[in-house]
Protein backbone atom coordinates (compact mmCIF):
# COMPACT_ATOMS: atom_id res chain seq x y z
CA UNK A 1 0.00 0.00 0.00
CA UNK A 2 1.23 3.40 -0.73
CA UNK A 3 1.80 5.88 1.63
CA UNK A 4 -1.07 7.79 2.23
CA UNK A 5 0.12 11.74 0.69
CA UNK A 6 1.01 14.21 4.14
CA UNK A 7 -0.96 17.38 4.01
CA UNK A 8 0.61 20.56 5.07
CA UNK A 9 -0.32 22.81 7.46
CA UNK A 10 -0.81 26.66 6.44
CA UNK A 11 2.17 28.29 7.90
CA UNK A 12 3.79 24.83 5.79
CA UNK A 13 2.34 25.94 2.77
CA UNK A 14 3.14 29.32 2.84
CA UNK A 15 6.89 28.48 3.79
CA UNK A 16 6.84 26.22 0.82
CA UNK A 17 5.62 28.88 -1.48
CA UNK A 18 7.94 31.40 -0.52
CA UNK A 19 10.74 28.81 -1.04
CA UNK A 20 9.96 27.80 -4.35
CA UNK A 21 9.47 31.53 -4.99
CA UNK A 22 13.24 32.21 -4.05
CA UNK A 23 14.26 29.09 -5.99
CA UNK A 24 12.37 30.39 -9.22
CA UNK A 25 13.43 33.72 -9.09
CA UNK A 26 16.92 34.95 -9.71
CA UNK A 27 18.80 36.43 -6.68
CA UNK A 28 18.46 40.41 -6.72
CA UNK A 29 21.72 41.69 -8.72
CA UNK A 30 21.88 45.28 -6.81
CA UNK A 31 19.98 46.48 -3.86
CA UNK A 32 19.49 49.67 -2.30
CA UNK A 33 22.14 52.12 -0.29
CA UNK A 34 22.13 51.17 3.52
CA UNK A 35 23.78 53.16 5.51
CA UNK A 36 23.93 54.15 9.14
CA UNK A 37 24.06 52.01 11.77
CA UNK A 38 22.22 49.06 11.97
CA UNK A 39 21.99 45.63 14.44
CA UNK A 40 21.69 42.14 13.35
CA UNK A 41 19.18 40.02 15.25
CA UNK A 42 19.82 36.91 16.79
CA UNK A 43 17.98 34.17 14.04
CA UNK A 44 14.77 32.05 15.80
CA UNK A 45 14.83 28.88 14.75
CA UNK A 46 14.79 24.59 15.13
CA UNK A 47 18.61 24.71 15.95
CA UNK A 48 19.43 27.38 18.39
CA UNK A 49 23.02 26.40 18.00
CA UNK A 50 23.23 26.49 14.73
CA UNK A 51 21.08 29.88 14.73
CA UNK A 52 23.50 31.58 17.00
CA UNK A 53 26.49 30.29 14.66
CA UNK A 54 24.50 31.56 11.74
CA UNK A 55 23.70 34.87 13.28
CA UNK A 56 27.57 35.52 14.48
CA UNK A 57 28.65 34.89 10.69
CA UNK A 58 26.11 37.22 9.30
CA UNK A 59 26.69 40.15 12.43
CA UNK A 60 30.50 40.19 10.77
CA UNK A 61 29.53 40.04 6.84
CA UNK A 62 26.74 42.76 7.47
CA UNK A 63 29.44 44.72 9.61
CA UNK A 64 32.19 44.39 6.58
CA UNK A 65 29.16 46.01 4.52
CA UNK A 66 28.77 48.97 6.93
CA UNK A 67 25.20 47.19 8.64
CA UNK A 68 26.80 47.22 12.25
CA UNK A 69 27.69 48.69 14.95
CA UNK A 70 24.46 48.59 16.80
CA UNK A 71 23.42 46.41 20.30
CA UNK A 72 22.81 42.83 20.10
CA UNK A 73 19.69 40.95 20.94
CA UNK A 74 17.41 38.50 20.10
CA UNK A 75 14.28 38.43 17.79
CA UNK A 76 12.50 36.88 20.56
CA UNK A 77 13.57 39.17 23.31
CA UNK A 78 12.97 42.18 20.94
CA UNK A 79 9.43 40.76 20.22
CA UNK A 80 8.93 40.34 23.63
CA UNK A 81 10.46 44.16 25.31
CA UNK A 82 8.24 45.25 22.60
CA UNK A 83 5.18 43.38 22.96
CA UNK A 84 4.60 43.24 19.32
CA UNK A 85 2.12 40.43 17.83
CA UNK A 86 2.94 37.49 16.33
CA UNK A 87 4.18 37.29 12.75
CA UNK A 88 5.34 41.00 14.57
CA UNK A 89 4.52 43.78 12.05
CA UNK A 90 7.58 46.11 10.58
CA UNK A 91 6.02 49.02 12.89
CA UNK A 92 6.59 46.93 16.24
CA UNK A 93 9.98 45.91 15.29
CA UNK A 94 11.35 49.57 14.23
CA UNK A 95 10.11 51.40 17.45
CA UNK A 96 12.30 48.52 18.97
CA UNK A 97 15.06 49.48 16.43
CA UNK A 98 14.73 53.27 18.02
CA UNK A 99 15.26 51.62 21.27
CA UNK A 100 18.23 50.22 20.42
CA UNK A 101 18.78 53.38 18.71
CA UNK A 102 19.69 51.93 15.17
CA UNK A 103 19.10 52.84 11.58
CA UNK A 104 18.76 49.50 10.29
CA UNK A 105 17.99 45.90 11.71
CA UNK A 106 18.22 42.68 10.53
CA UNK A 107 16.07 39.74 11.39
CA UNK A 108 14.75 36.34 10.35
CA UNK A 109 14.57 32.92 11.15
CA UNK A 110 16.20 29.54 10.21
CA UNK A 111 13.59 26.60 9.85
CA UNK A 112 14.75 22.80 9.25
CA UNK A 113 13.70 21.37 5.93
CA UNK A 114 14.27 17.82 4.84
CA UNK A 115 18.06 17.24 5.16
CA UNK A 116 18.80 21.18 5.59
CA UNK A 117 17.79 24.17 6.35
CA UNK A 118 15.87 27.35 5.16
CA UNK A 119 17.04 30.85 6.11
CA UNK A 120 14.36 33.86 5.88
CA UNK A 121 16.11 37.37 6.53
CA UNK A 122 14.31 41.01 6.61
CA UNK A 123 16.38 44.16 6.09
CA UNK A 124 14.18 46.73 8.19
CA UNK A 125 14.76 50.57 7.93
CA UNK A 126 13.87 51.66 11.13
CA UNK A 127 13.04 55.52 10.10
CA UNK A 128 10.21 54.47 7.45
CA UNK A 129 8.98 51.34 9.37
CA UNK A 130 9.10 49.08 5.60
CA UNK A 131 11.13 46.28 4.71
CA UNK A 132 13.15 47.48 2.12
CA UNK A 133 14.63 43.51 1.39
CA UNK A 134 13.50 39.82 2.27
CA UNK A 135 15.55 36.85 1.37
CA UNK A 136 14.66 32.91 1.56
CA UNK A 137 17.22 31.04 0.61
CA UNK A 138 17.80 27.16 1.61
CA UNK A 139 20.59 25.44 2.49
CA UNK A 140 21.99 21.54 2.87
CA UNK A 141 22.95 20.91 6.26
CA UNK A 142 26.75 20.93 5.50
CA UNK A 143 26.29 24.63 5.07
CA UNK A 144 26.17 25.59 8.82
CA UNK A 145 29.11 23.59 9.87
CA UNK A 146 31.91 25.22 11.57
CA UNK A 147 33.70 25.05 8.13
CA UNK A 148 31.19 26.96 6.05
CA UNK A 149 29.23 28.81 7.90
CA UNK A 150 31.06 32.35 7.14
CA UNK A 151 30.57 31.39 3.41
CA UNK A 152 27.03 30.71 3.82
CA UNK A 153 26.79 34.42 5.64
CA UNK A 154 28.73 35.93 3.06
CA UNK A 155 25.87 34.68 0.04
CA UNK A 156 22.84 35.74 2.43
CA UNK A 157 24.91 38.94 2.82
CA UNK A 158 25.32 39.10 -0.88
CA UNK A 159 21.54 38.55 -1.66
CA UNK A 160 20.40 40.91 0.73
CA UNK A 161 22.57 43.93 0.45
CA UNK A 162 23.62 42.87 -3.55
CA UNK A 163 26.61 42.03 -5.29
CA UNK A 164 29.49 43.88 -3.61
CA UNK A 165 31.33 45.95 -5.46
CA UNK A 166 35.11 46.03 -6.50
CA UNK A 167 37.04 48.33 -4.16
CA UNK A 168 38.86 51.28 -5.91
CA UNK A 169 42.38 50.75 -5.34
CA UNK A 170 43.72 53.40 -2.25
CA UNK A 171 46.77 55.69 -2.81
CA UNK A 172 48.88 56.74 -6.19
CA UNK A 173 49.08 53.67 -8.96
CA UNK A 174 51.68 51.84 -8.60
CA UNK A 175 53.83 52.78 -12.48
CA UNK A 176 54.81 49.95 -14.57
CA UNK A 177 58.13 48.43 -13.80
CA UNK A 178 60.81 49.85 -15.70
CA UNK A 179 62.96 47.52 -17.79
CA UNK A 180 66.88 48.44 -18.51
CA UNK A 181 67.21 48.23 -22.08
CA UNK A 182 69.62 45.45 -23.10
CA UNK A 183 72.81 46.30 -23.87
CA UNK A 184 73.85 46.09 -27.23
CA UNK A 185 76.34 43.04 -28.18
CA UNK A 186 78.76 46.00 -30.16
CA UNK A 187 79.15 47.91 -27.13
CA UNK A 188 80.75 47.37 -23.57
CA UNK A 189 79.60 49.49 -20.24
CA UNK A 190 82.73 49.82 -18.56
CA UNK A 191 82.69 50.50 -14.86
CA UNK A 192 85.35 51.78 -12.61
CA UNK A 193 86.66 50.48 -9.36
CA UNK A 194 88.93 47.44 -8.18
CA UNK A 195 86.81 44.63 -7.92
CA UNK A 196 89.47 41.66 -7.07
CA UNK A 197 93.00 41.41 -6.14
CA UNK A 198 95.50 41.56 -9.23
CA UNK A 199 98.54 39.84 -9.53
CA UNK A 200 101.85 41.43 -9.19
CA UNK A 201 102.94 41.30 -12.67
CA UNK A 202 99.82 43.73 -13.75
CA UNK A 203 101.26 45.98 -10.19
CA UNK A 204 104.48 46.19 -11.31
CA UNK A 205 103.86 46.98 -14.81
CA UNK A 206 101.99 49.56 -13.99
CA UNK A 207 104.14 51.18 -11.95
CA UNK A 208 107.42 50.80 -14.27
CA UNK A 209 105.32 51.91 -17.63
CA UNK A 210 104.01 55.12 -15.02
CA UNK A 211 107.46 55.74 -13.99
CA UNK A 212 108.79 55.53 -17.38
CA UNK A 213 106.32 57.53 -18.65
CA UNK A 214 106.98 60.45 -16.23
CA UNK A 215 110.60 60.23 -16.55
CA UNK A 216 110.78 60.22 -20.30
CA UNK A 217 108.45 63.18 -20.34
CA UNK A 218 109.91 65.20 -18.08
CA UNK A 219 113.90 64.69 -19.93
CA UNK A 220 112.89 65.48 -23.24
CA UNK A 221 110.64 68.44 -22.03
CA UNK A 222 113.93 69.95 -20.46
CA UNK A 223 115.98 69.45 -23.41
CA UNK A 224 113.29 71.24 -25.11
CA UNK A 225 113.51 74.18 -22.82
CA UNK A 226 117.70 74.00 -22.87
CA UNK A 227 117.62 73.99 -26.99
CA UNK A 228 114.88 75.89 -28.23
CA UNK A 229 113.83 78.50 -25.29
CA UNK A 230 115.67 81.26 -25.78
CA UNK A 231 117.27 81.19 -22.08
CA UNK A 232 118.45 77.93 -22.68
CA UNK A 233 122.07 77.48 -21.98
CA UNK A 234 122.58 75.71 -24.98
CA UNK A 235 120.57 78.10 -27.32
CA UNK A 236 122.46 81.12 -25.22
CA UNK A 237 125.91 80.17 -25.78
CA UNK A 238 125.18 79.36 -29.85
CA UNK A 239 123.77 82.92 -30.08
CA UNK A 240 126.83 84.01 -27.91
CA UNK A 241 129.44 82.56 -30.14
CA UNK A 242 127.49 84.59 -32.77
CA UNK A 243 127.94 87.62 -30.71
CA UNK A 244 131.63 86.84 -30.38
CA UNK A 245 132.16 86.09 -34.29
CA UNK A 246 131.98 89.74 -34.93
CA UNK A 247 134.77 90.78 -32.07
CA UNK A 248 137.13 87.90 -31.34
CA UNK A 249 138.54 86.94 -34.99
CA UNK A 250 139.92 89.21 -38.07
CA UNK A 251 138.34 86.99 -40.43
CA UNK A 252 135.20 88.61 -41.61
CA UNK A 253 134.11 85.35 -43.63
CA UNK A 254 133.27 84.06 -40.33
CA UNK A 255 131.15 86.44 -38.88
CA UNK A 256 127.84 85.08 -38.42
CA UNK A 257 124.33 86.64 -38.75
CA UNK A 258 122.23 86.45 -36.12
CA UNK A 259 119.79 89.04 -36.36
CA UNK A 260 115.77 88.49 -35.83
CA UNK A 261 114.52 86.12 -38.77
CA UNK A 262 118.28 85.00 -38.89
CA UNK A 263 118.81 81.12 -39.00
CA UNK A 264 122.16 81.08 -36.91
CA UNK A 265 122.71 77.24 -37.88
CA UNK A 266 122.21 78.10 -41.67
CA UNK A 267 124.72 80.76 -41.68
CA UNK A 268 127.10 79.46 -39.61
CA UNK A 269 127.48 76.34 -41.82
CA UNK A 270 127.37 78.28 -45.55
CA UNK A 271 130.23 76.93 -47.57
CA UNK A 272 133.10 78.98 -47.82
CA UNK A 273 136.35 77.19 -49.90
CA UNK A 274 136.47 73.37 -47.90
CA UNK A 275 135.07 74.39 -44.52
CA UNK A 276 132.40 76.41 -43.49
CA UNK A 277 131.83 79.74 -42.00
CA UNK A 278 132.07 79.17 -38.34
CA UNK A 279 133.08 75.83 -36.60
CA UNK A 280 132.25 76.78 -33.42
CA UNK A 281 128.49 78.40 -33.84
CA UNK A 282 128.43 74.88 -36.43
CA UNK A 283 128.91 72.73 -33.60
CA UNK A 284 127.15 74.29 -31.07
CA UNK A 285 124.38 73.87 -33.54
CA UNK A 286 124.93 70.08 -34.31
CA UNK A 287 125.03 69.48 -30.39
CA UNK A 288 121.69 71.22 -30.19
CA UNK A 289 120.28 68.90 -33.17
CA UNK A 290 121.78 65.86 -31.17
CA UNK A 291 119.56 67.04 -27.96
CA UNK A 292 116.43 67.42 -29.98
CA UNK A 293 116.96 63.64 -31.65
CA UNK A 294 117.02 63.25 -28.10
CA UNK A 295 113.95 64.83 -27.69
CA UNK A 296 112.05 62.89 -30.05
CA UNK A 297 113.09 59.78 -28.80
CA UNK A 298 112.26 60.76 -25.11
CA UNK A 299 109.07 61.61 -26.57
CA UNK A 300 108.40 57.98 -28.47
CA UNK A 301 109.83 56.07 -25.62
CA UNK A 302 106.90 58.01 -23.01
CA UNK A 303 104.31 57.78 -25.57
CA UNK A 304 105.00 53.81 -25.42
CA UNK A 305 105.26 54.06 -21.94
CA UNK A 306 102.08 56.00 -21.83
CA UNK A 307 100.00 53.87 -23.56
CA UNK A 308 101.24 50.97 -21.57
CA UNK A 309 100.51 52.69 -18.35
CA UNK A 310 97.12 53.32 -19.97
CA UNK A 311 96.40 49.67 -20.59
CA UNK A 312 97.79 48.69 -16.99
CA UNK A 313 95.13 50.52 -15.96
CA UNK A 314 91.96 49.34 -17.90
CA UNK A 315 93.15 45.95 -16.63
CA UNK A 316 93.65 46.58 -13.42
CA UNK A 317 90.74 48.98 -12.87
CA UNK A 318 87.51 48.58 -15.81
CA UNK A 319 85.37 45.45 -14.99
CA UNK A 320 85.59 45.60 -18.74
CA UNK A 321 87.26 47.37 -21.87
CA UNK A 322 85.72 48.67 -24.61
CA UNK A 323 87.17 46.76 -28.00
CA UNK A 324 88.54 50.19 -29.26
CA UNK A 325 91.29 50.44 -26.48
CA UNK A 326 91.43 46.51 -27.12
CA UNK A 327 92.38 46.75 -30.29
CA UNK A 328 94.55 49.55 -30.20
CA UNK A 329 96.42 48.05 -27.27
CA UNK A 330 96.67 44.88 -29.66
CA UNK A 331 98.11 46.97 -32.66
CA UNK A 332 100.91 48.25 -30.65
CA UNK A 333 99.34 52.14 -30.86
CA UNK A 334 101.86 54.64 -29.29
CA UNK A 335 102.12 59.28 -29.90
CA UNK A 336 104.97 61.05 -29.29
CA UNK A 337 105.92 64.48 -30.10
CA UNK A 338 109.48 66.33 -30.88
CA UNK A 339 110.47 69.74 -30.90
CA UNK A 340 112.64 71.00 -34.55
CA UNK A 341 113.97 74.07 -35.56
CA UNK A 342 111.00 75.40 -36.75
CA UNK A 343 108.26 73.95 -34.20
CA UNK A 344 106.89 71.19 -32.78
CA UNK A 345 106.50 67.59 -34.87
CA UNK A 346 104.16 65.04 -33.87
CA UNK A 347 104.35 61.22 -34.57
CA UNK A 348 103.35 57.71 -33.63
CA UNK A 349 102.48 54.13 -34.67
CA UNK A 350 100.35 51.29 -35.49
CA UNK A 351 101.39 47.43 -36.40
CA UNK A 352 98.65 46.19 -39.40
């Protein structure tokens, strides 16, 4: 035999209906602006435990959406202060909400149904005395376990108060990260500094290429100043013996001009019969060529020594050299300059 069919009972019914209501209907997508503060109702229901749970959850998701703040209490005991009727009418329950001295209250119950559970909330503005939302929503039992319970909250939350929105990020926007460009494979960064102990064969070289350097510099640039500076000994005492051709000797073939725009060494070494004009203005001149061969190889030999000290240096001190001092370091590059009777020559080299 069949089971006979179990008829409902009216407050059944209308639970029922309400229910399948919720279930047909899709939840509401936006609701309106709460604000002030508001209190959230301890939940009547089969399961106090579970009610309480319930209602803690929903007192923190409701607080997170700025419905808080305000005293706790009970549906029942609110019912009760107030003396309001049963189902209690949205007029009783907001001059309780001005007793508690809120804008906005919260209430509902949580039935058992089947294996779960059916949660009916009421968002009450207390100034108008009107429910402005009501929400039935069921639930399997798993729902109000310890583990989601807060999540359950959160989607009543959600379906009373409407989707929350995406906060607006706070303070300036963060600017999009900077990348170095990549350096490019023809070019080397070169960056200054020791960065590891060097062996002593880079020290020493250093410091004998440096010390040549200085030392070949400094001798050719005083044979410079003793030839071609006109307070030069050696310059003085060829334009003396000039001087002196004109008042120590009878011979007026060797008299030698030395007048401005005069070249002394030219004149004193004009042919005359075998010899030449005057011997000893001739040598003092070819002494004075001697110093500035002299000179030019002082120069070469600190160019050399110059460039070495240069290269010393990029290896003991650049992380890494560019390939232009590389290869001119490999090619043997050196400068000098000489002085000559009429200025200042420059030279130098490179191995192909």
């Amino acid at each position: 035999m069949s089971p006979r069919p179990r008829r409902l009972s009216p407050s059944q019914a209308a639970l029922s209906l309400a229910l399948a209501l919720s279930l047909s209907l899709p939840a509401t997508a936006a609701a309106a602006p709460v604000s002030g503060k508001g209190s959230v109702l301890t939940l009547e229901g089969d399961d106090a435990a579970k009610a309480a749970a319930l209602t803690k959850a929903l007192q923190t998701e409701f607080a997170a959406r700025g419905v808080g703040g305000g005293r706790d209490m009970s549906l029942s005991e609110l019912k009760m202060t107030m003396g309001c009727d049963e189902p209690p009418s949205p007029k009783c329950l907001a001059d309780g909400g001005r007793t508690l001295g809120v804008d906005n209250m919260v209430y509902g119950t949580l039935s058992k149904s089947g294996g779960g559970f059916v949660v009916q909330l009421n968002l009450l503005d207390v100034a108008g005395a009107n429910v402005k939302e009501a929400v039935t929503a069921e639930y399997p039992a798993s729902a109000l376990e310890a583990g989601q319970v807060q999540a359950t909250a959160k989607d009543l939350v959600g379906r009373v108060l409407g989707a929350e929105k995406a906060a607006a990020p706070s303070g300036p926007v963060a600017e999009p990260e900077q990348t170095e460009p990549e350096p490019q494979p023809d070019r080397s960064k070169l960056v200054w500094g020791r960065y590891k102990e060097q062996p002593t064969w880079k020290k020493a070289g250093l410091a004998a290429s440096a010390s040549v350097a200085v030392l070949a510099f400094g001798a050719s640039l005083g044979l410079f100043m003793a030839w071609r500076k006109p307070n030069g000994p050696v310059f003085k005492k060829m334009l003396q013996l000039a001087q002196d051709s004109y008042t120590q000797n009878d011979n007026p073939d060797d008299n030698v001009r030395y007048g401005e725009g005069e070249d002394i060494c030219a004149n004193a070494r004009a042919p005359l019969g075998n010899g030449v004009t005057n011997a000893a203005v001739a040598n003092q001149c070819t002494r004075g060529e001697q110093m500035a061969k002299a000179t030019t190889g002082l120069l070469v030999v600190g160019g050399i020594a110059l460039a070495s000290t240069i290269a010393f240096t990029t290896l003991m001190f650049v992380h890494r050299e560019t390939p232009t001092m590389a290869k001119l370091r490999k090619r043997g590059f050196n400068f000098g300059a000489a002085p000559t009777f009429s200025g200042v020559m420059f030279g130098g080299g490179i191995n192909f």
